[in-house]
N, C-alpha and C. Protein backbone atom coordinates (compact mmCIF):
# COMPACT_ATOMS: atom_id res chain seq x y z
N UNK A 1 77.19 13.30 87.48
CA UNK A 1 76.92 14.72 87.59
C UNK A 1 77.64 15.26 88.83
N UNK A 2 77.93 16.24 88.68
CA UNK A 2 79.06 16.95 89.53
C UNK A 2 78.06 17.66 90.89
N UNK A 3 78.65 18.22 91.93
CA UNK A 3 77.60 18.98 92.71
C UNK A 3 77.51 19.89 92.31
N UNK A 4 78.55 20.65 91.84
CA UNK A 4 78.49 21.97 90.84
C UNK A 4 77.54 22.10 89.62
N UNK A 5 77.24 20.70 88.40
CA UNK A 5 76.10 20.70 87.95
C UNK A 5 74.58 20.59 88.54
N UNK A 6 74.81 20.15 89.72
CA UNK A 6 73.67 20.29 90.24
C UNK A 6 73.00 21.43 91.03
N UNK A 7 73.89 21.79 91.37
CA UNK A 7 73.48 22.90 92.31
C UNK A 7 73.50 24.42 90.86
N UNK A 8 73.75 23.81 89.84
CA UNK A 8 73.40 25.21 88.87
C UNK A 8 72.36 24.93 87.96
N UNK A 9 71.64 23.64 87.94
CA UNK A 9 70.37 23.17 87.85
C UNK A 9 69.25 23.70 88.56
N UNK A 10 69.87 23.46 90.07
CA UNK A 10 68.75 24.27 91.03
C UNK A 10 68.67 25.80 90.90
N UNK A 11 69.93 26.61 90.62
CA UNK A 11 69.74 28.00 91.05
C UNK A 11 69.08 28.22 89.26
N UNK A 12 69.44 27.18 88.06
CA UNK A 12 68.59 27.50 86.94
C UNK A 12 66.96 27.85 87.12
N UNK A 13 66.78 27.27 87.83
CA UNK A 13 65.27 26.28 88.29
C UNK A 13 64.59 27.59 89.27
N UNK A 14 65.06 27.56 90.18
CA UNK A 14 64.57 29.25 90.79
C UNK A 14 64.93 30.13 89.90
N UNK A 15 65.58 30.43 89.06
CA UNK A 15 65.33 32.53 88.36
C UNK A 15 64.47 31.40 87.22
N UNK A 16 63.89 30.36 86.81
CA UNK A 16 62.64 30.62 85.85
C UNK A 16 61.62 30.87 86.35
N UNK A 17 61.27 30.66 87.62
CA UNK A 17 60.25 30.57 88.87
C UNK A 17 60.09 32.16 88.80
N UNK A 18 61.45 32.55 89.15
CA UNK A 18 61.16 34.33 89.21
C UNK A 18 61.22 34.99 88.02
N UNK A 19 61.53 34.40 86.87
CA UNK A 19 61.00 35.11 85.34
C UNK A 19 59.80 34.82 85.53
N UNK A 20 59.20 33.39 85.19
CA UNK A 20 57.99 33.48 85.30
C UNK A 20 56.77 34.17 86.21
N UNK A 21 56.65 34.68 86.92
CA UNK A 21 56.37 35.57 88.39
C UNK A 21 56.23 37.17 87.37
N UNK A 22 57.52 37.65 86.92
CA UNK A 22 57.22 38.52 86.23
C UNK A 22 56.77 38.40 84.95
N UNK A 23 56.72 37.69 84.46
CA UNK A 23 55.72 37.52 83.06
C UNK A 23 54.54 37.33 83.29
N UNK A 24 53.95 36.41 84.41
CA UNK A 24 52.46 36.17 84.57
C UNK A 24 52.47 37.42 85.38
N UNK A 25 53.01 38.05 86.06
CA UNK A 25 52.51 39.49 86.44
C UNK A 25 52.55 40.98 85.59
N UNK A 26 53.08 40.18 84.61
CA UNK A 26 52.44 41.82 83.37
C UNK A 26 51.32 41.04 82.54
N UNK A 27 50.60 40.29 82.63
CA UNK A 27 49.95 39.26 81.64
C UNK A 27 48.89 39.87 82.90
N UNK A 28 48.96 39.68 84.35
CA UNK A 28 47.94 40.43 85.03
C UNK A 28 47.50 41.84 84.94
N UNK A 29 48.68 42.35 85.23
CA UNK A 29 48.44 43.93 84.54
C UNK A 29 47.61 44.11 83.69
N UNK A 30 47.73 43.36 82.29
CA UNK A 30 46.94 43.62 81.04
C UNK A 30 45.69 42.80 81.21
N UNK A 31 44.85 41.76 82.29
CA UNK A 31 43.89 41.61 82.69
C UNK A 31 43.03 42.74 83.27
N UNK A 32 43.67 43.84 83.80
CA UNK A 32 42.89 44.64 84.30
C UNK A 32 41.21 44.70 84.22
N UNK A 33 40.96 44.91 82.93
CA UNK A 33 39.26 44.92 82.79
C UNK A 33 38.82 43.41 83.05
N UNK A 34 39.45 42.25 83.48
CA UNK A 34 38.68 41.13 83.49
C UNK A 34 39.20 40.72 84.92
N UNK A 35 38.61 40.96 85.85
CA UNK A 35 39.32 40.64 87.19
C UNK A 35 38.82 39.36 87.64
N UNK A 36 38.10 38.38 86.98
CA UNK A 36 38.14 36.91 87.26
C UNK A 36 39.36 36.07 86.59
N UNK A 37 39.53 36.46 85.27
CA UNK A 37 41.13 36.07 85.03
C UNK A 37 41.88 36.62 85.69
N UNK A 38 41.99 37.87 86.36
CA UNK A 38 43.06 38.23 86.68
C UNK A 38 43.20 37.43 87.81
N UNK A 39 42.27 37.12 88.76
CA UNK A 39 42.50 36.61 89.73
C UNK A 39 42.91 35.43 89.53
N UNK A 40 42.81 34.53 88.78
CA UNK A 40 43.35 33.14 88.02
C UNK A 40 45.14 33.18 88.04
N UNK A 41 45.38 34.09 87.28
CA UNK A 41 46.74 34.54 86.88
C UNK A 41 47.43 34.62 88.19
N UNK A 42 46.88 35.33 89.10
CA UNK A 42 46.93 35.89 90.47
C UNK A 42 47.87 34.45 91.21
N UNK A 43 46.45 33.67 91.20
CA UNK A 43 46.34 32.16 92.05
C UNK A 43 47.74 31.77 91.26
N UNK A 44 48.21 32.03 89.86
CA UNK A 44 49.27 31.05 89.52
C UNK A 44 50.45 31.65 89.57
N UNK A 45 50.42 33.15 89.95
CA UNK A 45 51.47 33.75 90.45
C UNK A 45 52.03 33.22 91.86
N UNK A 46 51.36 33.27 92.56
CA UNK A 46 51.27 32.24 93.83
C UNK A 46 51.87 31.39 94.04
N UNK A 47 51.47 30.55 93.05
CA UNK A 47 52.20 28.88 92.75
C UNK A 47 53.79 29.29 92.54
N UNK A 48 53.54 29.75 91.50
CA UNK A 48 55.29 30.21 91.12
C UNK A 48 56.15 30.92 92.14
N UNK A 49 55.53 31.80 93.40
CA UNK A 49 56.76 31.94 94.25
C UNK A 49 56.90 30.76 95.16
N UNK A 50 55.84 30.29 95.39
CA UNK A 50 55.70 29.35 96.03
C UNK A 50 57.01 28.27 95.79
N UNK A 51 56.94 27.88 94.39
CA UNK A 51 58.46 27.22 94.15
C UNK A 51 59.19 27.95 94.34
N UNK A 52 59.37 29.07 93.83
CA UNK A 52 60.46 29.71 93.85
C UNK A 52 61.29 29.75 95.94
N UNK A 53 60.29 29.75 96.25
CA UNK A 53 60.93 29.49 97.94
C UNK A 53 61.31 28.45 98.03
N UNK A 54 60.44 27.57 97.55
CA UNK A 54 60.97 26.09 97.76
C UNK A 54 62.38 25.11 96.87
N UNK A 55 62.90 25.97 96.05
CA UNK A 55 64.17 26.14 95.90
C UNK A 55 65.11 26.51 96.54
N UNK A 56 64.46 27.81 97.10
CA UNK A 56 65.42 28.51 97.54
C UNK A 56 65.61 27.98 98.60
N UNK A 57 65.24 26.78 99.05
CA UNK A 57 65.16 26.05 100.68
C UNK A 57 65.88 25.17 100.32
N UNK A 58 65.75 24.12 99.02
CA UNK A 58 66.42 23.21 98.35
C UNK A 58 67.91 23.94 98.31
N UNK A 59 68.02 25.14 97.72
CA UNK A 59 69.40 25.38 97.62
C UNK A 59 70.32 25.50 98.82
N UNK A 60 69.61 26.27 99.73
CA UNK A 60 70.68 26.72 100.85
C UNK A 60 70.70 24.68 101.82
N UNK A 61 69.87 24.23 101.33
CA UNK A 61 70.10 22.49 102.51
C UNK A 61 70.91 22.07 101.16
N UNK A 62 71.15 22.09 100.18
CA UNK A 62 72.14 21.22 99.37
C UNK A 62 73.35 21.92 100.01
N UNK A 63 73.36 23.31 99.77
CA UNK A 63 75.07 23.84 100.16
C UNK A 63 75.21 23.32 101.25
N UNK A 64 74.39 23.09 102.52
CA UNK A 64 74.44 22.79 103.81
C UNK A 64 75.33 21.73 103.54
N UNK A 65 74.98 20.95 103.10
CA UNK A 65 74.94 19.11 103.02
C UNK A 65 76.34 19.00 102.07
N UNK A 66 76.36 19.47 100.92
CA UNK A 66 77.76 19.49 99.92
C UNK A 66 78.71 20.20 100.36
């Protein structure tokens, strides 16, 4: 595998992090009347930027390093 396949693995890997982010955040939206799911959805919105940074940390130390 090339560094070029890899490093477009990773930047694949963060924008699903940030699709997903906006899909579980209109899926919150439409929780509105149930604000214990919403807050669920909430907590896993969370998670998902959460990777999504932690890519984005992965990416800029691979370019570092390659």
């Amino acid at each position: 595998m090339s560094n070029q396949d890899l490093r477009s693995m990773i930047e694949a890997a963060l924008d699903d992090e940030l699709k997903a982010v906006h899909e579980y955040s209109e899926i919150a939206r439409l929780l509105d009347d149930y604000p214990t799911l919403q807050a669920l959805v909430y907590s896993i919105i969370g998670d998902e930027y959460g990777h999504a940074r932690t890519f984005t940390v992965l990416l800029a130390l691979y370019s570092a390093y390659s």
